[in-house]
N, C-alpha and C. Protein backbone atom coordinates (compact mmCIF):
# COMPACT_ATOMS: atom_id res chain seq x y z
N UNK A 1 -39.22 6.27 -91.02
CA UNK A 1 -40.67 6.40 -90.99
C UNK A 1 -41.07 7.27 -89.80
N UNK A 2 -42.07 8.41 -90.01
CA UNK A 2 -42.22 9.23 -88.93
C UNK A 2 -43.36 8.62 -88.05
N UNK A 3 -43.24 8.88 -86.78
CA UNK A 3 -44.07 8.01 -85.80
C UNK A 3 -45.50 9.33 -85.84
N UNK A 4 -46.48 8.67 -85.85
CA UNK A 4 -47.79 9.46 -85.47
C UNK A 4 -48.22 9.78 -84.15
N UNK A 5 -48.48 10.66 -83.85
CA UNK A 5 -48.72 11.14 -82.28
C UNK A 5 -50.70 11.52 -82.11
N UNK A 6 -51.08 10.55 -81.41
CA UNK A 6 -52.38 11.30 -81.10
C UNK A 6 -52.22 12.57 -80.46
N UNK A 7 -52.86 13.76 -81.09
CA UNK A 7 -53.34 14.62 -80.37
C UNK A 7 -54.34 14.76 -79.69
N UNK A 8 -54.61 15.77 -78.43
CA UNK A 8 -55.33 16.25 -77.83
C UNK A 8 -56.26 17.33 -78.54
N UNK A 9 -57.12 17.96 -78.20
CA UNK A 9 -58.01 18.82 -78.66
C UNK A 9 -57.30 20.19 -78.62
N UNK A 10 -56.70 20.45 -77.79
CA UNK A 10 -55.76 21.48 -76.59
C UNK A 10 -54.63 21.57 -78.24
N UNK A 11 -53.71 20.74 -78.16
CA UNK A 11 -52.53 20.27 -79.08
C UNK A 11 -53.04 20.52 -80.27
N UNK A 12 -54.74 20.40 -80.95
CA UNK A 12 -54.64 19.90 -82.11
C UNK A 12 -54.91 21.64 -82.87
N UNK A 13 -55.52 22.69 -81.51
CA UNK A 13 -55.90 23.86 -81.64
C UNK A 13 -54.29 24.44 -81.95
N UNK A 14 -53.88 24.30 -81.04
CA UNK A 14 -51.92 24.68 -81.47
C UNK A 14 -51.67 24.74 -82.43
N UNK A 15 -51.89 23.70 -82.70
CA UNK A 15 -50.61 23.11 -84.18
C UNK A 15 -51.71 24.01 -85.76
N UNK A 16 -52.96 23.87 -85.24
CA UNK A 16 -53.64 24.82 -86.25
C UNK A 16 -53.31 26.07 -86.33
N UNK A 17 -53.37 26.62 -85.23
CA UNK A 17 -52.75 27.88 -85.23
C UNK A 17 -51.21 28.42 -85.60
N UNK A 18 -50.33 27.42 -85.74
CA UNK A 18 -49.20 27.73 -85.77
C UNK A 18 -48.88 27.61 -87.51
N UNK A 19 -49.72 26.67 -87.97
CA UNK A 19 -50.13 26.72 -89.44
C UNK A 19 -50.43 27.94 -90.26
N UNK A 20 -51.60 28.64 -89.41
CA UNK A 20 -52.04 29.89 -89.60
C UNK A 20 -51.34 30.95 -89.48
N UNK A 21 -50.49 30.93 -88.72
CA UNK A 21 -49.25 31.80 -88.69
C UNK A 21 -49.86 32.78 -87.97
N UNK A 22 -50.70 32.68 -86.61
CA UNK A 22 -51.24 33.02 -85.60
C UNK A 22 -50.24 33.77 -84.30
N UNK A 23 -48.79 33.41 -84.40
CA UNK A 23 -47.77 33.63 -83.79
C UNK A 23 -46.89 34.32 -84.15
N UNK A 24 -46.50 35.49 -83.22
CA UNK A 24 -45.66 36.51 -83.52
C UNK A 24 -43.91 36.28 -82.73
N UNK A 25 -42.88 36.42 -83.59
CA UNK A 25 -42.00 36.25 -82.27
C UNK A 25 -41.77 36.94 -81.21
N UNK A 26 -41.74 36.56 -80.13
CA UNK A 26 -41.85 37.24 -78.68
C UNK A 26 -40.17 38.23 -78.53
N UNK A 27 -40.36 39.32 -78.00
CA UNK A 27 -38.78 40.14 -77.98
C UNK A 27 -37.94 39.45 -77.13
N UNK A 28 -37.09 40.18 -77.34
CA UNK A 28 -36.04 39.42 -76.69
C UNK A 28 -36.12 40.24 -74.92
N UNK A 29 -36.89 41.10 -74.45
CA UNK A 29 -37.13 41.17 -73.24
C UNK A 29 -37.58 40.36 -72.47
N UNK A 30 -38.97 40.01 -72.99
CA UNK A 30 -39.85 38.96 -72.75
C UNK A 30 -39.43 37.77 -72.89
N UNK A 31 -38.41 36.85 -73.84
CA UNK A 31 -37.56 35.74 -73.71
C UNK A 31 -36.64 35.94 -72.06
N UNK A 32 -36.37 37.10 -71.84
CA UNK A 32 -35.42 37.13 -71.06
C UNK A 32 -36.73 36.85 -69.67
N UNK A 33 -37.76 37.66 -69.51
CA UNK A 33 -38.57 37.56 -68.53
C UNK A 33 -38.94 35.82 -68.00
N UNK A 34 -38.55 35.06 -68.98
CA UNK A 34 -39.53 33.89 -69.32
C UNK A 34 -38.81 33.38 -68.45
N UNK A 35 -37.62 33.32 -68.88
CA UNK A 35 -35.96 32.31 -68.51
C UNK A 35 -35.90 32.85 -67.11
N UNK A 36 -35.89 33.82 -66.45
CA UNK A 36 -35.75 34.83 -65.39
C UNK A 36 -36.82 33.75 -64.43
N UNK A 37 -38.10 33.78 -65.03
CA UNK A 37 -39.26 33.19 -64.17
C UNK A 37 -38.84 31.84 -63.96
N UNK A 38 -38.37 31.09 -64.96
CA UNK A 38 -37.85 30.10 -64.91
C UNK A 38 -36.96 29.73 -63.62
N UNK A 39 -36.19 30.32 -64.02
CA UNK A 39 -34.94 30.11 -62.96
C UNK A 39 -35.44 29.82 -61.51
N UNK A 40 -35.88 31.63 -61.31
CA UNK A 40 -36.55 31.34 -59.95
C UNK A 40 -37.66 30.13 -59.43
N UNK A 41 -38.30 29.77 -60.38
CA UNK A 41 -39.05 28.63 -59.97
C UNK A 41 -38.33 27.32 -59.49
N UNK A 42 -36.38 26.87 -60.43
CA UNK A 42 -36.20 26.58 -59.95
C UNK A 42 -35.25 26.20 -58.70
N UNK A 43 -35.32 27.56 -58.59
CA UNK A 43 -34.09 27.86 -57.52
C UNK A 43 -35.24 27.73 -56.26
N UNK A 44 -36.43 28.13 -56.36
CA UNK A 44 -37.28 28.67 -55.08
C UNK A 44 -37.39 26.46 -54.51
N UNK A 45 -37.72 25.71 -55.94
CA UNK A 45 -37.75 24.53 -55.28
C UNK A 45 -36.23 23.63 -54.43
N UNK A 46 -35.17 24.23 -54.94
CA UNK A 46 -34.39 23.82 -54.37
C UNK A 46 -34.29 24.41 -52.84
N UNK A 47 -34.91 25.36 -52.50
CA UNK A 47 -35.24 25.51 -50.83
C UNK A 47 -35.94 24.59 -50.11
N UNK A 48 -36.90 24.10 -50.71
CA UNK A 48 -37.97 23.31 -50.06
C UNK A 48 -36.91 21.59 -49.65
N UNK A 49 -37.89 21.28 -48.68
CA UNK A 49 -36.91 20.19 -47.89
C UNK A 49 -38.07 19.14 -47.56
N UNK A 50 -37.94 18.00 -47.54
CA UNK A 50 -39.46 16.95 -47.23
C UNK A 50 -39.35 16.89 -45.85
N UNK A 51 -40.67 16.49 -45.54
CA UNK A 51 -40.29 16.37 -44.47
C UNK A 51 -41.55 15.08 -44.01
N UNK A 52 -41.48 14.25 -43.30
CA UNK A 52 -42.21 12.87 -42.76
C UNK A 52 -42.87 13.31 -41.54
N UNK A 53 -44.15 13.35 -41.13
CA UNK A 53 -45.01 13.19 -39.97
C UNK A 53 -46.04 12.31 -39.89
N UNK A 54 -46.39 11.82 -38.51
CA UNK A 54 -46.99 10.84 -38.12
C UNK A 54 -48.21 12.42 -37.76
N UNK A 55 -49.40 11.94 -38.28
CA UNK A 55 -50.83 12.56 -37.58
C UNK A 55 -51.93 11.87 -37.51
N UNK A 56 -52.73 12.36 -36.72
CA UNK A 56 -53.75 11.03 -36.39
C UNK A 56 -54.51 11.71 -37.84
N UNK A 57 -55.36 10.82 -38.18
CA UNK A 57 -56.09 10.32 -39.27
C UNK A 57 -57.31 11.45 -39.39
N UNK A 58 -58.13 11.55 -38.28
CA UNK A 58 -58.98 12.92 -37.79
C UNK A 58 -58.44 14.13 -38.22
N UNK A 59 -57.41 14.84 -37.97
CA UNK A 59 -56.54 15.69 -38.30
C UNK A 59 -56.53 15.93 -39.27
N UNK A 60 -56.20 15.07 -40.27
CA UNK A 60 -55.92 15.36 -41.74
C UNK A 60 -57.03 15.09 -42.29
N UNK A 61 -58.26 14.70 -42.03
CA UNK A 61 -59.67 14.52 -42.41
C UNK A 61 -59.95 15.76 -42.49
N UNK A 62 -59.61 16.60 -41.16
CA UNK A 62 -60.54 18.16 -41.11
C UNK A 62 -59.21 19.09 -41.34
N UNK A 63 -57.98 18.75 -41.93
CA UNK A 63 -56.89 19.72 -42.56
C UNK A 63 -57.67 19.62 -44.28
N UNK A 64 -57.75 18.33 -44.59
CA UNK A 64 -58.52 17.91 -46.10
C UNK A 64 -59.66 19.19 -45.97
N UNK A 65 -60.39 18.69 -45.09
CA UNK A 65 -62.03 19.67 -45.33
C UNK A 65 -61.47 21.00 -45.05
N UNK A 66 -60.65 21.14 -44.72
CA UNK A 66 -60.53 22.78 -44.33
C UNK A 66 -59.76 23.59 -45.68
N UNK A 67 -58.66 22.61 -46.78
CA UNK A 67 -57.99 23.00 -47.61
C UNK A 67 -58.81 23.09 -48.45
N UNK A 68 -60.09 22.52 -48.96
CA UNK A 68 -60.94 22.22 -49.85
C UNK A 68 -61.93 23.33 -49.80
N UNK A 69 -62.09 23.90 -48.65
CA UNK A 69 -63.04 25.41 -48.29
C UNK A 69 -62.51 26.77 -49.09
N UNK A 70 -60.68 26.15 -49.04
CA UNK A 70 -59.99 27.38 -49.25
C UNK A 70 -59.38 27.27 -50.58
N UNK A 71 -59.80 26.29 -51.48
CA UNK A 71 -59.58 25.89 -52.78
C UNK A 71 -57.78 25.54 -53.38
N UNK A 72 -57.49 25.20 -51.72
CA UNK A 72 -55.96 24.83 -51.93
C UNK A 72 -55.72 23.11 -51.80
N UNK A 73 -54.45 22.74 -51.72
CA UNK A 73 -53.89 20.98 -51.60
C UNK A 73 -53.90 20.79 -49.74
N UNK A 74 -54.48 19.92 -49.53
CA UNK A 74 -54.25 19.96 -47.84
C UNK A 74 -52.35 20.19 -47.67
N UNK A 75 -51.39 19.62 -48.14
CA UNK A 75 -50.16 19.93 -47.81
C UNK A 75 -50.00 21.80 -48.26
N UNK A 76 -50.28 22.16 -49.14
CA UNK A 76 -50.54 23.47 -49.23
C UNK A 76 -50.76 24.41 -48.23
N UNK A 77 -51.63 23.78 -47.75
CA UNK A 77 -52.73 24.47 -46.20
C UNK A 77 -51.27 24.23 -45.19
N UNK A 78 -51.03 22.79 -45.04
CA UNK A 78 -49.99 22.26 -43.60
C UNK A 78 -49.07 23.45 -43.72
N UNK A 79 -48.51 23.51 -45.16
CA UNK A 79 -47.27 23.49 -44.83
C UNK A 79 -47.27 25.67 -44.88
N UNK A 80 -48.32 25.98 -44.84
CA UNK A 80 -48.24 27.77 -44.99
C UNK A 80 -48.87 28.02 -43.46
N UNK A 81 -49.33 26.75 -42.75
CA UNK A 81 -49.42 27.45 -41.11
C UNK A 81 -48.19 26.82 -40.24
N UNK A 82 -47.86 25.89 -40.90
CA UNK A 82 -46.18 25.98 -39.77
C UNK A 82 -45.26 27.27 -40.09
N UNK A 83 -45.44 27.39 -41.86
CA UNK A 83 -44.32 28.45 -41.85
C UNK A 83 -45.25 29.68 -41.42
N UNK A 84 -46.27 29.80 -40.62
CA UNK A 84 -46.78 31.44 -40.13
C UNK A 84 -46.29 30.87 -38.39
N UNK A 85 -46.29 29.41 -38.38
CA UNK A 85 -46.29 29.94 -36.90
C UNK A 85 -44.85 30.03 -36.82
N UNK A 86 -43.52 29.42 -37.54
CA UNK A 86 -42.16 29.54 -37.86
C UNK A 86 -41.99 31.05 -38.01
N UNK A 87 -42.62 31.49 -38.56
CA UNK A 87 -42.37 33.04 -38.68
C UNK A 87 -43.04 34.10 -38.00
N UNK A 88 -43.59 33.38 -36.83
CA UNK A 88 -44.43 34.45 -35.40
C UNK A 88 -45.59 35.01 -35.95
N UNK A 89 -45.97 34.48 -37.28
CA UNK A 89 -47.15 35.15 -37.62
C UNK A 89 -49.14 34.62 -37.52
N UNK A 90 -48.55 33.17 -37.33
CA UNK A 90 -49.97 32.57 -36.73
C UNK A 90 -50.29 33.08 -35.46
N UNK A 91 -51.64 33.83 -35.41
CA UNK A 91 -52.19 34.17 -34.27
C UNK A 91 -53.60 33.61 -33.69
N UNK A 92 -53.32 33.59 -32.32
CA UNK A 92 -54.48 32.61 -31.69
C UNK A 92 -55.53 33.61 -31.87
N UNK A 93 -56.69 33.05 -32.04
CA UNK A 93 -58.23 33.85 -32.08
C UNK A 93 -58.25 34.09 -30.62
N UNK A 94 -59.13 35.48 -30.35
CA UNK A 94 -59.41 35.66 -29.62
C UNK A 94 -60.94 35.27 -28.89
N UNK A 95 -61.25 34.12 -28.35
CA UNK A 95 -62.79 33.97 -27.76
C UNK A 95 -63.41 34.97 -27.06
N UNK A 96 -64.68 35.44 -27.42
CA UNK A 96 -65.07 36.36 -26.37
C UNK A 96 -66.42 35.75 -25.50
């Protein structure tokens, strides 16, 4: 007996379309591009390493408000100004 799956609205547009015969097969370049992207996505995560910090509570209140200005994840934000200052590229403002 085949099991029934609720669909989504998203899913239910798919499966119409694929009915319709809306879909062309993709070349075999573009298969290769796909798998290629693939890979690297997950080779790039096997670099990444966790890492545990203690910060006061304030901090990550105004890291939150500051990632949210810039339409990114507050760890998003953390973790692209250690690696600028890791890589000599965070620079102090100059006050005048």
């Amino acid at each position: 007996m085949k099991k029934k799956f609720k669909l989504t609205k998203e899913e239910m547009e798919i499966e119409k379309s694929l009915k319709e015969k809306d879909w062309v097969v993709a070349s075999d370049s573009l298969k290769e591009e796909i798998v290629q992207a693939a890979q690297n996505g997950v080779a790039s995560k096997k670099r990444e390493a966790r890492v545990n910090i203690r910060l006061m509570q304030e901090t990550v209140d105004i890291i939150r408000r500051k990632a949210e200005e810039e339409g990114l994840g507050y760890q998003t934000l953390m973790s692209s100004v250690l690696h600028k200052y890791a890589s000599g590229r965070l620079v102090e403002k100059k006050h005048s």
